[in-house]
N, C-alpha and C. Protein backbone atom coordinates (compact mmCIF):
# COMPACT_ATOMS: atom_id res chain seq x y z
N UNK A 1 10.30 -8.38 10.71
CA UNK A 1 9.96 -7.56 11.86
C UNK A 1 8.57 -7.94 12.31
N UNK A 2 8.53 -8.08 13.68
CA UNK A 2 6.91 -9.06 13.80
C UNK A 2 7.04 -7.89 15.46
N UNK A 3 5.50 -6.99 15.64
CA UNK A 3 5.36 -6.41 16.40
C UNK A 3 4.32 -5.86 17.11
N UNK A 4 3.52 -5.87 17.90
CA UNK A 4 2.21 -5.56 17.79
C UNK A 4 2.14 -3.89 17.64
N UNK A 5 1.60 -3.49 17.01
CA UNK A 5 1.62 -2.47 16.34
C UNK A 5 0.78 -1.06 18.02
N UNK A 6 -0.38 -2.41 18.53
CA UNK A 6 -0.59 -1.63 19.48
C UNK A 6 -0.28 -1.30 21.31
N UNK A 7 0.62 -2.44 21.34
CA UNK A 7 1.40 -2.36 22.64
C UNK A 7 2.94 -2.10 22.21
N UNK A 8 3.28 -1.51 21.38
CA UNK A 8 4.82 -1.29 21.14
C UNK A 8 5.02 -0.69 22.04
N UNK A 9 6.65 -0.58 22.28
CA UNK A 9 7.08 0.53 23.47
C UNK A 9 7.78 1.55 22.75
N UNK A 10 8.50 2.75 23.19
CA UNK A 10 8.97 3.69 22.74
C UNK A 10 10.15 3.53 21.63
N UNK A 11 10.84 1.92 22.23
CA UNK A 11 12.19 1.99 21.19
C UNK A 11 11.23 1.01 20.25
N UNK A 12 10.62 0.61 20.52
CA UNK A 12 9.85 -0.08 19.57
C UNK A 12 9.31 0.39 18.15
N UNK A 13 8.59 1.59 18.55
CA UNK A 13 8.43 2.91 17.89
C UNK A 13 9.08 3.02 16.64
N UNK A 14 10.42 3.50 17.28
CA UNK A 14 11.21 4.22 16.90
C UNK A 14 12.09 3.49 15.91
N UNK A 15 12.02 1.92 16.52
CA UNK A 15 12.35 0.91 15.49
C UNK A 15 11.20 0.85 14.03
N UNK A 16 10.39 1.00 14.36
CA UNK A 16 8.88 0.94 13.05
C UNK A 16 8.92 1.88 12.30
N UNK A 17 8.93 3.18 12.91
CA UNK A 17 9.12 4.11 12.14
C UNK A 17 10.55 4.10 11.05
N UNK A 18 11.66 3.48 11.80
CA UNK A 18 12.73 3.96 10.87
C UNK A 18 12.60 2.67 9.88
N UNK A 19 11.69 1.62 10.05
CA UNK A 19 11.50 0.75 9.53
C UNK A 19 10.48 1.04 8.11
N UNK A 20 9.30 1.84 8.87
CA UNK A 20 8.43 2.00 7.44
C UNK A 20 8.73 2.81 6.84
N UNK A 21 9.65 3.97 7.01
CA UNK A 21 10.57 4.91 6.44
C UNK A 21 11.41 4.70 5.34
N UNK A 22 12.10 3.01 5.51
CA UNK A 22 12.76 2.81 4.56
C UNK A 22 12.50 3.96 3.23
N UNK A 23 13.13 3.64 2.39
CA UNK A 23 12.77 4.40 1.06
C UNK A 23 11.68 3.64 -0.05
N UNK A 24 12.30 2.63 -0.08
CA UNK A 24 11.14 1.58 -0.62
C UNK A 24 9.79 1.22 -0.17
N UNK A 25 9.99 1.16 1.15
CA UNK A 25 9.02 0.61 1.91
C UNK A 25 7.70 2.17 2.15
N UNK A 26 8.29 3.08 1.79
CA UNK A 26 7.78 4.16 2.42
C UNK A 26 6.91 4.77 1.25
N UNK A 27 8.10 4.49 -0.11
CA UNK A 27 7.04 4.53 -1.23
C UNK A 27 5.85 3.62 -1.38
N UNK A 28 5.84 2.99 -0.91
CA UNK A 28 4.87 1.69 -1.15
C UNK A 28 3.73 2.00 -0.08
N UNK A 29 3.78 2.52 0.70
CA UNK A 29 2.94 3.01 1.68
C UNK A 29 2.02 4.63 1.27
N UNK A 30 3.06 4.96 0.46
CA UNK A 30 2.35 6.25 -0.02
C UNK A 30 1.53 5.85 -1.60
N UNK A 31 2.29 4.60 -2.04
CA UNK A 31 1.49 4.49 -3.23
C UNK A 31 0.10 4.10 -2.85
N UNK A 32 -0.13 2.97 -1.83
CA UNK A 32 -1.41 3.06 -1.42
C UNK A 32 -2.18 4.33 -0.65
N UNK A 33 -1.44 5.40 -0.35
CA UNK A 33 -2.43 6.22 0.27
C UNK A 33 -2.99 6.95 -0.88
N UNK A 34 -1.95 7.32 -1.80
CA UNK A 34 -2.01 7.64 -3.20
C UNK A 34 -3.37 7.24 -3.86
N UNK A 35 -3.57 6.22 -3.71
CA UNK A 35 -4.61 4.99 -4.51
C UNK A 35 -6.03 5.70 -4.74
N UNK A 36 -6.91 5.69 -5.82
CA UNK A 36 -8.20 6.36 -5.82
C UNK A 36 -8.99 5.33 -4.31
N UNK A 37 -8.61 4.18 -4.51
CA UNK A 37 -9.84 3.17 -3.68
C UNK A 37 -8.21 2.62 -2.45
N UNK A 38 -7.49 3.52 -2.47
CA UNK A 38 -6.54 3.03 -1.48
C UNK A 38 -6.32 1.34 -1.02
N UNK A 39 -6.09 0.66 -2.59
CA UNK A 39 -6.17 -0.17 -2.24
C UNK A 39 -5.53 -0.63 -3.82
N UNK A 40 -4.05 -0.72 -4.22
CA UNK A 40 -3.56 -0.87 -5.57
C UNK A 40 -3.46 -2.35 -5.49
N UNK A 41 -3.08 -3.21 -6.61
CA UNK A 41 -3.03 -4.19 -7.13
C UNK A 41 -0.90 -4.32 -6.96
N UNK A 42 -1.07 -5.49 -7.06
CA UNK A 42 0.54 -5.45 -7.24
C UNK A 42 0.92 -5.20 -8.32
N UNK A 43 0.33 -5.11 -9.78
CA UNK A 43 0.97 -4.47 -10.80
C UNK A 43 0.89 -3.28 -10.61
N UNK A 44 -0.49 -2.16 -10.09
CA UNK A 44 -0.25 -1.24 -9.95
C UNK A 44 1.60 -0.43 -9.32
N UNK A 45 1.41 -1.71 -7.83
CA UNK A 45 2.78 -0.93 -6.97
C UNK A 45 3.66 -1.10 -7.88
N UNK A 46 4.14 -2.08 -8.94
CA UNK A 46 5.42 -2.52 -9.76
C UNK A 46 5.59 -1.02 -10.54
N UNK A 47 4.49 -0.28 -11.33
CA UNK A 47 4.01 0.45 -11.75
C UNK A 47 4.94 1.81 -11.43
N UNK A 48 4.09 2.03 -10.63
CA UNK A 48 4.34 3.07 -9.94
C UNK A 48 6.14 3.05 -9.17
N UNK A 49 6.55 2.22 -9.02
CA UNK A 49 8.07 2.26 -8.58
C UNK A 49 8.97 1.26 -9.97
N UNK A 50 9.41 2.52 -11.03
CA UNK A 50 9.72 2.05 -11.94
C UNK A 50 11.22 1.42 -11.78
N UNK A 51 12.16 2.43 -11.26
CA UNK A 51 13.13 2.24 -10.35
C UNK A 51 13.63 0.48 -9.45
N UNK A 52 12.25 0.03 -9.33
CA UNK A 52 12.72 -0.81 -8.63
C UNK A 52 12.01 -2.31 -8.79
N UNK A 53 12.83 -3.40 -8.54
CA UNK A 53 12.46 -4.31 -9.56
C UNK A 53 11.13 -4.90 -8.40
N UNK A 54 10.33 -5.96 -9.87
CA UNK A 54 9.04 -6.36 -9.40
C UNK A 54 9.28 -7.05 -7.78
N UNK A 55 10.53 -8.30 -7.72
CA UNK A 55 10.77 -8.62 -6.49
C UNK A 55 11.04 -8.09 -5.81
N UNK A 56 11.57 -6.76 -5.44
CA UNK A 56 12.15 -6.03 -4.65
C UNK A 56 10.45 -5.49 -3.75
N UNK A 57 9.22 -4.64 -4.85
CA UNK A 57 8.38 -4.47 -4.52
C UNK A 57 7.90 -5.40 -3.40
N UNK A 58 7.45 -6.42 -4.07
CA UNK A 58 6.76 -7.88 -3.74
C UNK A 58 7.38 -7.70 -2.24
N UNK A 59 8.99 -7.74 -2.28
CA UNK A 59 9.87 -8.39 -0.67
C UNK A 59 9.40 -7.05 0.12
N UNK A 60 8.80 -5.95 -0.26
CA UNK A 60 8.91 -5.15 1.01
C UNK A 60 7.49 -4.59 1.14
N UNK A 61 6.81 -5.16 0.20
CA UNK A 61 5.16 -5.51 0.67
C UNK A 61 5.06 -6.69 1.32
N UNK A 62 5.79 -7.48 1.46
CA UNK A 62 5.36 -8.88 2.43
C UNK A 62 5.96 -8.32 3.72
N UNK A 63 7.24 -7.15 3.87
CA UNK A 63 7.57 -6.88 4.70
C UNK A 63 6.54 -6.37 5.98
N UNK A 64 6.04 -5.19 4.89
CA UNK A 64 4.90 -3.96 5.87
C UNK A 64 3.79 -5.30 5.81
N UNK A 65 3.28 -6.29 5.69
CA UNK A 65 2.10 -6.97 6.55
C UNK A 65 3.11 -8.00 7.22
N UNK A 66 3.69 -8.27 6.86
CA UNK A 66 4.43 -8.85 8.15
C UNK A 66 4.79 -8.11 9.70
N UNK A 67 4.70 -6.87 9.40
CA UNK A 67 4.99 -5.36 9.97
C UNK A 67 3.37 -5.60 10.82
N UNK A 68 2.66 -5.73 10.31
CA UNK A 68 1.26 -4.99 10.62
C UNK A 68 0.44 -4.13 9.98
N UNK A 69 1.45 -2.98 9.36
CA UNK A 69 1.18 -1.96 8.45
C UNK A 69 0.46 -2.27 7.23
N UNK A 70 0.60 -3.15 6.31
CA UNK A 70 -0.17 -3.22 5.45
C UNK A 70 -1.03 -4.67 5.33
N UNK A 71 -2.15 -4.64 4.65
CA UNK A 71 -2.85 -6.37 4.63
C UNK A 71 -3.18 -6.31 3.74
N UNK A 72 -3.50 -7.57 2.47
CA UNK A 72 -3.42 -8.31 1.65
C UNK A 72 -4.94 -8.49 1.70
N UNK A 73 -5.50 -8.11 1.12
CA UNK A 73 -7.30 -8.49 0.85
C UNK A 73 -7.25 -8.81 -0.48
N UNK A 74 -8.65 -9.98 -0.92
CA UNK A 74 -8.42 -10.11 -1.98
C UNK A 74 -9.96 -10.75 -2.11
N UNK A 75 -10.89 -10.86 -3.80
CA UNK A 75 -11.62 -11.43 -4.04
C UNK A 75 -12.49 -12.31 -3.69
N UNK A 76 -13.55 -12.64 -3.72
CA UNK A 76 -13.87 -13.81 -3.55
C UNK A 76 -13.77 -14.65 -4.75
N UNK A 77 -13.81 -15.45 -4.85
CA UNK A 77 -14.10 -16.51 -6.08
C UNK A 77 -14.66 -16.08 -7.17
N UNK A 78 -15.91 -15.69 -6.50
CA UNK A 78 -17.41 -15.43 -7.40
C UNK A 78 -16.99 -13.98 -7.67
N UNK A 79 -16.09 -13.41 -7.34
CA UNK A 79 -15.83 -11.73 -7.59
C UNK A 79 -15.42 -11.56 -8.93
N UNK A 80 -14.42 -12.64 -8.75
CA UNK A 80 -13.42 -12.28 -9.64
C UNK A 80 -13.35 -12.16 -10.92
N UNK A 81 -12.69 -11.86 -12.02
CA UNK A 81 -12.86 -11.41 -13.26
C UNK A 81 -11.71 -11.66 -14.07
N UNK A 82 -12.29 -12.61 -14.88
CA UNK A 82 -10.37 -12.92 -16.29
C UNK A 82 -9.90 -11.68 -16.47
N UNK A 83 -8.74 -11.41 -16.47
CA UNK A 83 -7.60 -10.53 -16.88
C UNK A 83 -7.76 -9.51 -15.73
N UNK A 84 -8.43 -9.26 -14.83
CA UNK A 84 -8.59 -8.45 -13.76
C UNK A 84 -7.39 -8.84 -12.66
N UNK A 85 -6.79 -8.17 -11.45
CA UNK A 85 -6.17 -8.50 -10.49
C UNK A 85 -7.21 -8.90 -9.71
N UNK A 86 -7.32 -9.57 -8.66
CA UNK A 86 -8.20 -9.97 -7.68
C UNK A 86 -7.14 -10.41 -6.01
N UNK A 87 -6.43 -9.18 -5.88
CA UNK A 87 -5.57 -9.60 -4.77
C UNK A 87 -4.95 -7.81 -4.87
N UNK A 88 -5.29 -6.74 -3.59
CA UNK A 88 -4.75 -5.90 -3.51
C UNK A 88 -4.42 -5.70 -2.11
N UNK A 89 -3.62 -4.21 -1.99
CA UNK A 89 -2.82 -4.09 -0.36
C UNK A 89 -3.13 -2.65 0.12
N UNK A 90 -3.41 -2.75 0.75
CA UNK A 90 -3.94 -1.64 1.88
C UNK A 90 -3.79 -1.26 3.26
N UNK A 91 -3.85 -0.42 3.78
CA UNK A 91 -3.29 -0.24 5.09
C UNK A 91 -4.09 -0.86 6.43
N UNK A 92 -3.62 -1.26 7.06
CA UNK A 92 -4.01 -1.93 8.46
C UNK A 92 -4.99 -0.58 9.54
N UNK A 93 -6.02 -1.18 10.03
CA UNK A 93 -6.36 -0.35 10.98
C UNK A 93 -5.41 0.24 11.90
N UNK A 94 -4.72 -0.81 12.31
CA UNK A 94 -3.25 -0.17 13.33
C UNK A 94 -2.58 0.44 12.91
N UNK A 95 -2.21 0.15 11.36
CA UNK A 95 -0.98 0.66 10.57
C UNK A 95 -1.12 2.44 10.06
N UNK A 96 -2.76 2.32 10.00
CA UNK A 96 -3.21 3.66 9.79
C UNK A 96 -2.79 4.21 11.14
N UNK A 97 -3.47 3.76 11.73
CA UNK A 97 -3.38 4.73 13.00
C UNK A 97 -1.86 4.70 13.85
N UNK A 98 -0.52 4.07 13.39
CA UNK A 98 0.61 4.06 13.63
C UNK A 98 0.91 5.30 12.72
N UNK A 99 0.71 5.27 11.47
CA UNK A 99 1.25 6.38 10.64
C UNK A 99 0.53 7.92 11.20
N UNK A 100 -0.85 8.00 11.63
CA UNK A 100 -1.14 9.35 12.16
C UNK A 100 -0.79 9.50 13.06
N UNK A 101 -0.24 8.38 14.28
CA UNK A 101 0.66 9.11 15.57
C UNK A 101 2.10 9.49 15.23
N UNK A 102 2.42 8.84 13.92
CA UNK A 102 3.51 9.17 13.88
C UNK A 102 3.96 10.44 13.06
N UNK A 103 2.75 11.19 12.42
CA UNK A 103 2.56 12.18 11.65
C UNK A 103 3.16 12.18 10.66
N UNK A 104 3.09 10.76 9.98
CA UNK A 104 2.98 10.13 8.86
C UNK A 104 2.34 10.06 7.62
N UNK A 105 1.16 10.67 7.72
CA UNK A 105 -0.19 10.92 6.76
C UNK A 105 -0.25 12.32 6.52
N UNK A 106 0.70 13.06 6.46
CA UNK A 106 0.25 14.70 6.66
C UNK A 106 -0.06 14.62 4.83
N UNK A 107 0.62 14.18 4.09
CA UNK A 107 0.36 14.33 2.68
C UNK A 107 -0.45 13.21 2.06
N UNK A 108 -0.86 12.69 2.76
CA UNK A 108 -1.88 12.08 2.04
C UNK A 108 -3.19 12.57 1.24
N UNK A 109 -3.50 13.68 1.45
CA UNK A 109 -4.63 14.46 0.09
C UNK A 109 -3.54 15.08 -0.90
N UNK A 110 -2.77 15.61 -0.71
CA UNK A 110 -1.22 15.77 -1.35
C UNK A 110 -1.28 14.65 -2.64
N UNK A 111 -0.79 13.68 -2.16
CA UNK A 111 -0.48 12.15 -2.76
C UNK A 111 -1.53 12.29 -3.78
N UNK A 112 -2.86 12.03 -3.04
CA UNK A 112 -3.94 11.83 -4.05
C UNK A 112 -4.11 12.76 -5.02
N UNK A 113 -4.17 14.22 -4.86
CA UNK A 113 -4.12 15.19 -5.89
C UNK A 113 -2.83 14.56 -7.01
N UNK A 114 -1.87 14.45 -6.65
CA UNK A 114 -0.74 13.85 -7.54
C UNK A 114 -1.62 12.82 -8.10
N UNK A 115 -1.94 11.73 -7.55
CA UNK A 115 -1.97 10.75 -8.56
C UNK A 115 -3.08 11.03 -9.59
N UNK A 116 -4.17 12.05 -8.97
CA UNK A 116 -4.95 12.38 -10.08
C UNK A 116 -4.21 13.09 -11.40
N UNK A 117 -3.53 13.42 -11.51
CA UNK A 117 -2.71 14.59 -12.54
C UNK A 117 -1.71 13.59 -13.51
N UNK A 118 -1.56 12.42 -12.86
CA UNK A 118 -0.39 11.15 -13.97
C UNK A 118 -1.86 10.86 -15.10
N UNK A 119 -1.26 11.52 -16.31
CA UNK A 119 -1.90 11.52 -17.49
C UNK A 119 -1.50 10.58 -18.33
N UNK A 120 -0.22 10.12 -18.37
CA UNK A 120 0.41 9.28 -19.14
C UNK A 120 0.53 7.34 -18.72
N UNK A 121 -0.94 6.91 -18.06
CA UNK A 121 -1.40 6.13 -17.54
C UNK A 121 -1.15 5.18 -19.12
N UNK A 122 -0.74 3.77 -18.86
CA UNK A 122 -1.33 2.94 -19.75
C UNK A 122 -2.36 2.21 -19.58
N UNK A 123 -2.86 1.56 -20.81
CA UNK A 123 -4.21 1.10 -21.10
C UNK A 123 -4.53 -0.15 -19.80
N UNK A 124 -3.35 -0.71 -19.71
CA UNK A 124 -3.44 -1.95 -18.46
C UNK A 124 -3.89 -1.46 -17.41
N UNK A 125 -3.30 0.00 -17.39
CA UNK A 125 -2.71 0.47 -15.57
C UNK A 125 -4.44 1.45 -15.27
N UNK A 126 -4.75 1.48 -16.37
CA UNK A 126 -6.03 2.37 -16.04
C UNK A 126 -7.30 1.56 -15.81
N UNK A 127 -6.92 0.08 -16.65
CA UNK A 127 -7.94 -1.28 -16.17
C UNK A 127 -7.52 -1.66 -15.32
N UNK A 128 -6.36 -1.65 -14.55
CA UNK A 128 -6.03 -1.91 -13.11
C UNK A 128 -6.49 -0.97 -12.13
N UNK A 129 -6.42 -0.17 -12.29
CA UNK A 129 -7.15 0.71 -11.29
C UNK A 129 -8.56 0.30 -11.58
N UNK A 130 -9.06 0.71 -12.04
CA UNK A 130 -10.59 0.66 -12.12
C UNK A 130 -11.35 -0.85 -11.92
N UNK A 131 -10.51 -1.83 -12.01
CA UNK A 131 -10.75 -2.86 -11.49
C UNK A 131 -11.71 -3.26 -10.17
N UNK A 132 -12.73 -3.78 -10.02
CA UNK A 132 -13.63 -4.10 -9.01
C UNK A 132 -12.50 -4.55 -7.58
N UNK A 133 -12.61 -4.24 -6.60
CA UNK A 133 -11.89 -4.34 -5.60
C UNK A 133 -12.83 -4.72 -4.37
N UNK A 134 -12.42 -5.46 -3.36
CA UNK A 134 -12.74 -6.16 -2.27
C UNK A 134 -14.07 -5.07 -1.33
N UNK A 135 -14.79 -5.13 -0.74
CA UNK A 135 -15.27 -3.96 0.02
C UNK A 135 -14.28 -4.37 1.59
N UNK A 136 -14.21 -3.36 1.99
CA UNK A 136 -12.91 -3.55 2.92
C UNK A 136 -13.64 -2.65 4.41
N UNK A 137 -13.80 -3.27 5.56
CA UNK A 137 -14.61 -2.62 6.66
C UNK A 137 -13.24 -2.11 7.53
């Protein structure tokens, strides 16, 4: 799906929406709003959608930046850190602002209260989070 996120037209819309809606695709959008630094690692998303396999993730995160909706930031060189991720996904300026016209974001402090309360974090998934991440403007 390739669209400009900011001249769409109405069926256009309506196509995106039922698009980032998917079920998969929609979790994956909330796992990053979810995110302390809104901005998870791809083990994190594998993580968090136990249900569904690592490629499946992967195919419908290449989807939403192919979309517009989400982008791929990642490290510099000199950032980076052995055993650390240095490549995470986050939402698009457009993509944000597609999801609040579309009143899409209503649970997003929601989300985050949730993800603060998952206690049963493993030792990886809590060095994945806390992991140094991109500064993102």
């Amino acid at each position: 799906m390739s669209t400009d996120l900011g001249t769409s037209t109405e069926a256009n819309n309506r196509e995106l929406v039922h698009f980032v809606t998917q079920q998969t695709r929609f979790a994956l959008v909330n796992n990053i709003l979810q995110h302390p630094k809104q901005l998870p690692s791809m083990y994190e998303l594998e993580v968090l959608n136990p249900g569904v396999s690592d490629a499946t993730v992967y195919k419908h995160i290449q989807k939403l930046i192919d979309a517009g909706i989400v982008k791929e930031v990642s490290l510099s060189d000199g950032e980076r850190r052995q055993g650390y991720p240095w490549k995470f996904y986050g939402l698009t300026d457009d993509g944000r602002a597609f999801l609040e016209k579309h009143n899409l974001l209503a649970a997003e402090e929601t989300l985050q209260r949730i993800y603060e309360t998952i206690s049963d974090k493993s030792e990886k998934m809590v060095k994945y989070e806390n992991a140094p991440r991109p500064s993102v403007e």
